[in-house]
C-alpha atoms as a PDB file:
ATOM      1  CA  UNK A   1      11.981 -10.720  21.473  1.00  0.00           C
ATOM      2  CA  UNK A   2      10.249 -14.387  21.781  1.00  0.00           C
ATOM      3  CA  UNK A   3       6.639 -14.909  20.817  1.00  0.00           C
ATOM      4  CA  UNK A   4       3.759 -13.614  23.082  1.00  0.00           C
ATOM      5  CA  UNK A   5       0.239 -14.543  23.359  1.00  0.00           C
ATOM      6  CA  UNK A   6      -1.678 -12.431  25.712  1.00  0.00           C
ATOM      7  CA  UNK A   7      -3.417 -14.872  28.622  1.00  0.00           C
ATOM      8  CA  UNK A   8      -7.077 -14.264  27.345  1.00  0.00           C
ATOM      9  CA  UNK A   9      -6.134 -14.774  23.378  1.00  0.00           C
ATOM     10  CA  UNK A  10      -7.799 -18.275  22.174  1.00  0.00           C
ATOM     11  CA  UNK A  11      -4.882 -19.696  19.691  1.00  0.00           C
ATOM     12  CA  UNK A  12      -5.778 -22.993  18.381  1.00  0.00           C
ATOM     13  CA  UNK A  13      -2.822 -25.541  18.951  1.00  0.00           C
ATOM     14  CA  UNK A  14      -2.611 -26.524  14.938  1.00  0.00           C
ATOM     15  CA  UNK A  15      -2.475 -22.580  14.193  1.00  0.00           C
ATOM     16  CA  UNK A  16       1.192 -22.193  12.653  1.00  0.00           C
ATOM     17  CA  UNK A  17       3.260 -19.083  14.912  1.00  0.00           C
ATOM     18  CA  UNK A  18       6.011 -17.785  13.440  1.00  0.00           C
ATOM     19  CA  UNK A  19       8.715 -16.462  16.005  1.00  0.00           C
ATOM     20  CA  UNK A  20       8.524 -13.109  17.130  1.00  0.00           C
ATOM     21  CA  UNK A  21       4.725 -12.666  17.370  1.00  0.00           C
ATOM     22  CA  UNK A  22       2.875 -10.943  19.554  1.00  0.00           C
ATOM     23  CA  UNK A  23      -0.786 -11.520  20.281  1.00  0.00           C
ATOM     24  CA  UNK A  24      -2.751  -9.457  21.637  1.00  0.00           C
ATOM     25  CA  UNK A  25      -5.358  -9.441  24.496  1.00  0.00           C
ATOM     26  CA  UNK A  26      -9.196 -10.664  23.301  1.00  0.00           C
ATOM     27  CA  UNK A  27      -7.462 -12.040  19.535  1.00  0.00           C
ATOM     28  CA  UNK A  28      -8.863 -15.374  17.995  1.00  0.00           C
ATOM     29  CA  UNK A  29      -6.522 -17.526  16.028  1.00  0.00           C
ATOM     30  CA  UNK A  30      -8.357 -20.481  14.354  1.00  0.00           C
ATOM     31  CA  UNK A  31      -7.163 -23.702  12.508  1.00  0.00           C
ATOM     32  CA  UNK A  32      -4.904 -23.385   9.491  1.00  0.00           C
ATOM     33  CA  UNK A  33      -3.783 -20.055   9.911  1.00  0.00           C
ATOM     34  CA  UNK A  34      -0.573 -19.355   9.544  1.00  0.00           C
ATOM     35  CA  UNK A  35       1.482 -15.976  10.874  1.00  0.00           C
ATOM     36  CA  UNK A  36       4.595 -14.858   9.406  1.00  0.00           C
ATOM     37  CA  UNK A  37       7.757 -13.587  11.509  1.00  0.00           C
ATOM     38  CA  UNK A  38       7.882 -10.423  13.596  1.00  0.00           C
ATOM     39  CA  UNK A  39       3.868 -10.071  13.322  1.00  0.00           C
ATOM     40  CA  UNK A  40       1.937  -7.925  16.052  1.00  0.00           C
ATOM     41  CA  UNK A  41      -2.063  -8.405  16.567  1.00  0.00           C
ATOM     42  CA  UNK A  42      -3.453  -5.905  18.370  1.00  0.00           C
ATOM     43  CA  UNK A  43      -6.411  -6.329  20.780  1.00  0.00           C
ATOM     44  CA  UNK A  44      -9.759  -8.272  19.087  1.00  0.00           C
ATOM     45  CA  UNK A  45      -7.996  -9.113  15.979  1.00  0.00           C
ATOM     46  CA  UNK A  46      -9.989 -12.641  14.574  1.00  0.00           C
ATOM     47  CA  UNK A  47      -8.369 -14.706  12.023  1.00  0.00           C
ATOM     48  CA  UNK A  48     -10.250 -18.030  10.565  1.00  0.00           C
ATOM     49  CA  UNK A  49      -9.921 -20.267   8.332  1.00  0.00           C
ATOM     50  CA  UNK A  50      -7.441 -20.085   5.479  1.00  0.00           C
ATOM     51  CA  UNK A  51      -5.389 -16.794   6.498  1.00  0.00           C
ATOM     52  CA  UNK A  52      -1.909 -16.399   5.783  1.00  0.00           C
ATOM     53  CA  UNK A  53      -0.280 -13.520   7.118  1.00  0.00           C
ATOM     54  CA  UNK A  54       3.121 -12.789   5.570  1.00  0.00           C
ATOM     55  CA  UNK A  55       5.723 -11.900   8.164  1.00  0.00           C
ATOM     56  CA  UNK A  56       6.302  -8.138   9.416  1.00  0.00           C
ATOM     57  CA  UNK A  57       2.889  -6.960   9.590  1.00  0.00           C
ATOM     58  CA  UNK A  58       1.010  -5.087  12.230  1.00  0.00           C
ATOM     59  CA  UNK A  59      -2.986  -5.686  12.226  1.00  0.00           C
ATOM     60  CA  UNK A  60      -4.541  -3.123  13.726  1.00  0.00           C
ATOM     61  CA  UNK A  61      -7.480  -4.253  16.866  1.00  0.00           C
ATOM     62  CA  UNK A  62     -10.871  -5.256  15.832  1.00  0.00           C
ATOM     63  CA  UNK A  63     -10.154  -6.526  12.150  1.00  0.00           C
ATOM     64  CA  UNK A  64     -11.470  -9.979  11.546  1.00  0.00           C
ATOM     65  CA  UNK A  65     -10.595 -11.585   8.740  1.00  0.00           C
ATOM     66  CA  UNK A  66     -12.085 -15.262   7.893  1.00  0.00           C
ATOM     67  CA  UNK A  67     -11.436 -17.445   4.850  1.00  0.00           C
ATOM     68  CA  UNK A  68     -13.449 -20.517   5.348  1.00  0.00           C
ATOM     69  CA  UNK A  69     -13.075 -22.085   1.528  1.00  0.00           C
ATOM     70  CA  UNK A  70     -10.049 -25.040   1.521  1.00  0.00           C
ATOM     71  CA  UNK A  71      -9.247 -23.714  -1.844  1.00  0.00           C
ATOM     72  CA  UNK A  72      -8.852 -19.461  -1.597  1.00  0.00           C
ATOM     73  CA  UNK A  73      -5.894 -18.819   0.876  1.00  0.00           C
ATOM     74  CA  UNK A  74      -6.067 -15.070   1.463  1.00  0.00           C
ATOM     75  CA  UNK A  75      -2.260 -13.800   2.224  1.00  0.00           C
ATOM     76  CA  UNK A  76      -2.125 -10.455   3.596  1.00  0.00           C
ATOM     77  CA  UNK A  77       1.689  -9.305   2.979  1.00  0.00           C
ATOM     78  CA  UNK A  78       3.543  -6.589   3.999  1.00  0.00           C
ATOM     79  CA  UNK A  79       6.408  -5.102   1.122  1.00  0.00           C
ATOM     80  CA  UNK A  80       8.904  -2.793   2.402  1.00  0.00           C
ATOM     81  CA  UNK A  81      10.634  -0.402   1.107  1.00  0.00           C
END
């Protein structure tokens, strides 16, 4: 399955998109995030600043997660079993 981003998500162009994404509608994807392989965001998921989402995830709608400081990367990551 290629990438999707929903028509009314706002993804900023330096945001890095891993392959097999989906977006969902309503999401917010700001500057220097980056989103792993085979990630889904659900509907009104917001992600800002310094937000590194390990491949494999699914983030459930309405979780916003911002990491504004250059020097804490926050890395939600997904182990499997």
């Amino acid at each position: 399955m290629p990438t999707s981003i929903a028509n009314n998500a706002v993804v900023d162009p330096s945001a890095q998109i891993g392959d097999e994404v989906e977006i969902g509608p309503f999401c917010v994807i700001g500057p220097n995030v980056k989103i792993g392989d085979e990630t889904r965001l659900d509907n009104g998921v917001t992600l800002c600043g310094h937000v590194h989402l390990v491949g494999r995830l699914q983030v459930y709608g309405g979780i916003d997660c911002r990491c504004p400081q250059p020097d804490v990367h926050l890395s939600l990551i997904h182990i499997s079993e």
